[in-house]
C-alpha atoms as a PDB file:
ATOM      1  CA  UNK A   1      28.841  32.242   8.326  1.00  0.00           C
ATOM      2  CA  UNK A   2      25.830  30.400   8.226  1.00  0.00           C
ATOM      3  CA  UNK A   3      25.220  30.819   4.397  1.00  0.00           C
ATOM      4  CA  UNK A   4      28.947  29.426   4.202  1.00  0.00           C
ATOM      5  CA  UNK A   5      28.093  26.432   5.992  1.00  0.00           C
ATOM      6  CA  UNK A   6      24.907  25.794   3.845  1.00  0.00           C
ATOM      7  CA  UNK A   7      26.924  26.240   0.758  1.00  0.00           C
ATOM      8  CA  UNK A   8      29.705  23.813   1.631  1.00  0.00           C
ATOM      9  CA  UNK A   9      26.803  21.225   2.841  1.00  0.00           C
ATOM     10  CA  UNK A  10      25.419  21.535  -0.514  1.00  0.00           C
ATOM     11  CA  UNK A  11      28.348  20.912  -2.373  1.00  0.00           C
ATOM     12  CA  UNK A  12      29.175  17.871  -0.203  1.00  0.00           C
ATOM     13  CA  UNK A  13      25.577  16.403  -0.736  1.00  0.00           C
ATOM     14  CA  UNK A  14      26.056  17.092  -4.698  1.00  0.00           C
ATOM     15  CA  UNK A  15      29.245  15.495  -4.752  1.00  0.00           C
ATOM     16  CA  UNK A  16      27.947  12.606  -3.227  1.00  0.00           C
ATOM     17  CA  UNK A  17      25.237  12.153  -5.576  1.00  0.00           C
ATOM     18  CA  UNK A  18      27.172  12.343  -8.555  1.00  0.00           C
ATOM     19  CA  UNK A  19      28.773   9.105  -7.227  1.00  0.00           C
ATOM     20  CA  UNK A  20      25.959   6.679  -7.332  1.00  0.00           C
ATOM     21  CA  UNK A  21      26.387   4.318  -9.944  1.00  0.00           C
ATOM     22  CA  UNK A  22      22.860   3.173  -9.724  1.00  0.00           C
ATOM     23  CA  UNK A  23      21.519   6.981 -10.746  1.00  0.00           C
ATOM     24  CA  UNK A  24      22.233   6.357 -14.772  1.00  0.00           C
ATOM     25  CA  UNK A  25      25.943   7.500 -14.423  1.00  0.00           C
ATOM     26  CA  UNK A  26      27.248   3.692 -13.809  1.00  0.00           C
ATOM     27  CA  UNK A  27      27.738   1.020 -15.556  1.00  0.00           C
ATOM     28  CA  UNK A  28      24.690  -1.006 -17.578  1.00  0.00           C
ATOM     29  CA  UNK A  29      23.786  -3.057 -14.825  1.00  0.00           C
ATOM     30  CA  UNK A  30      22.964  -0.655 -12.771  1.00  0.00           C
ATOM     31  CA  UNK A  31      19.444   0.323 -14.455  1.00  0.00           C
ATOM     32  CA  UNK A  32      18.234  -2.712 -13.644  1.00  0.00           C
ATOM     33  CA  UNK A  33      19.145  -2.009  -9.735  1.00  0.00           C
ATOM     34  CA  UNK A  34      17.229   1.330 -10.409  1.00  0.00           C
ATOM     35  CA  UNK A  35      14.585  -0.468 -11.145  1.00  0.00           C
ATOM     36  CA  UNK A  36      14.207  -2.522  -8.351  1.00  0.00           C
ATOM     37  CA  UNK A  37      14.709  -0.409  -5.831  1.00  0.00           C
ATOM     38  CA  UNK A  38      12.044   1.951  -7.470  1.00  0.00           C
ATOM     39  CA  UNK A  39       9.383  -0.865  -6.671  1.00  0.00           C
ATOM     40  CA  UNK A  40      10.766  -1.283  -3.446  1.00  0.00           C
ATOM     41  CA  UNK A  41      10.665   2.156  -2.839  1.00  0.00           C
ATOM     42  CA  UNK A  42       7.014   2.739  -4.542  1.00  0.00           C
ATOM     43  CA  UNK A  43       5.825  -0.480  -1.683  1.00  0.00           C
ATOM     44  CA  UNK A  44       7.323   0.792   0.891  1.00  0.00           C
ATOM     45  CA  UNK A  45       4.751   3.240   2.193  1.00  0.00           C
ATOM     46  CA  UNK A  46       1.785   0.420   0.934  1.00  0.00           C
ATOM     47  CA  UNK A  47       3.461  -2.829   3.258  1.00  0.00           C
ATOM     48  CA  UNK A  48       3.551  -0.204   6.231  1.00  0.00           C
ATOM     49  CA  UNK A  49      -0.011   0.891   6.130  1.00  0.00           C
ATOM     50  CA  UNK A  50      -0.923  -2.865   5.820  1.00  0.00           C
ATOM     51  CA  UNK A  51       0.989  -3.659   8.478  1.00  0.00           C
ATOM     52  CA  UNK A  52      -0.229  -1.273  11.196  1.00  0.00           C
ATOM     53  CA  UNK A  53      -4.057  -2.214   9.748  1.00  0.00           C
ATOM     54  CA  UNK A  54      -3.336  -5.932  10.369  1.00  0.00           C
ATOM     55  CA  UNK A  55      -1.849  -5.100  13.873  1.00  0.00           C
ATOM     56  CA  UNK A  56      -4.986  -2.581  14.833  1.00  0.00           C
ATOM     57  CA  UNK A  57      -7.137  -5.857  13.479  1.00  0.00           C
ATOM     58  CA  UNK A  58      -5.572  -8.357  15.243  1.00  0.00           C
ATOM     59  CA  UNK A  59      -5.776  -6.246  18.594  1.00  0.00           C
ATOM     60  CA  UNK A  60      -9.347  -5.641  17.790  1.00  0.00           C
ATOM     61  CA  UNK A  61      -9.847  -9.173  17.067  1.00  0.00           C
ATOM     62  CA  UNK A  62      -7.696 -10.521  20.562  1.00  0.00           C
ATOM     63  CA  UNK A  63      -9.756  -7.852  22.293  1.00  0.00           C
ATOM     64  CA  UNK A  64     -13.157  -9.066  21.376  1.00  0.00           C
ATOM     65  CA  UNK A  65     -12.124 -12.782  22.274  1.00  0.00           C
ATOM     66  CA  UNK A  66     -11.074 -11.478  25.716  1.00  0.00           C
ATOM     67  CA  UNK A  67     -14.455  -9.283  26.553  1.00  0.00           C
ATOM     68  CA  UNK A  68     -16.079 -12.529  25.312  1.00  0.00           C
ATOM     69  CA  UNK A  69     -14.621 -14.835  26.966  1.00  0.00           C
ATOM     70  CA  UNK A  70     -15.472 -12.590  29.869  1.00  0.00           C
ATOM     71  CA  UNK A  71     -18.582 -12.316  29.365  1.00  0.00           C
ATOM     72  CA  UNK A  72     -19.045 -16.329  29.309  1.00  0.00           C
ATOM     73  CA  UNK A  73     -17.405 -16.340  32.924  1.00  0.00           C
ATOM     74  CA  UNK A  74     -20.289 -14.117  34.373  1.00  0.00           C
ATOM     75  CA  UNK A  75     -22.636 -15.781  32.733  1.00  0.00           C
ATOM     76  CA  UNK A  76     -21.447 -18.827  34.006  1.00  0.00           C
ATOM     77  CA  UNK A  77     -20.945 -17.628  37.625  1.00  0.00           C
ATOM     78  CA  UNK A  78     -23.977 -15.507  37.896  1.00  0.00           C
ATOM     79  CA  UNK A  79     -26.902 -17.002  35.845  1.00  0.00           C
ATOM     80  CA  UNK A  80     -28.438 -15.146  32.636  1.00  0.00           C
ATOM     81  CA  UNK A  81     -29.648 -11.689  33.282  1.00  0.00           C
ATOM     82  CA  UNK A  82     -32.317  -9.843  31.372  1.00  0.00           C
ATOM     83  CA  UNK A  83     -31.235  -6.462  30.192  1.00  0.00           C
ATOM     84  CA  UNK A  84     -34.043  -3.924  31.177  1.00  0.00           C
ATOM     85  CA  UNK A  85     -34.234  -0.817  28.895  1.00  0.00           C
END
């Protein structure tokens, strides 16, 4: 039964292929759209690394503001301390 099932999905999944016009089966303007949506496709995976880098970046970035501006407000309150190592 379950081989019949796969069989019918991939016959369903094949017929809908054949049907995109943009896949070289449609009409001439359609390679163009190909194109296109190759680049876009070939970006993709690029503009989503770059944008979880500039997001890890800027919380690293609004993090060290925060622990500095922290750091001025004890310094303030409590007076410079020497560090002994």
């Amino acid at each position: 039964m379950l081989t019949r099932s796969a069989s019918l999905v991939v016959m369903l999944a094949s017929l809908a292929a054949r049907a995109c016009p943009v896949c070289g089966v449609g009409p001439e303007f359609g390679q163009g759209t190909y194109l296109i949506m190759s680049g876009i496709l070939s970006a993709l995976p690029l503009v989503a690394i770059g944008g979880v880098v500039a997001w890890v970046a800027l919380r690293m970035r609004a993090a060290a503001k925060l622990e500095a501006a922290e750091e001025s407000r004890l310094v303030t309150r409590y007076g410079a301390q020497k560090n002994v190592n």
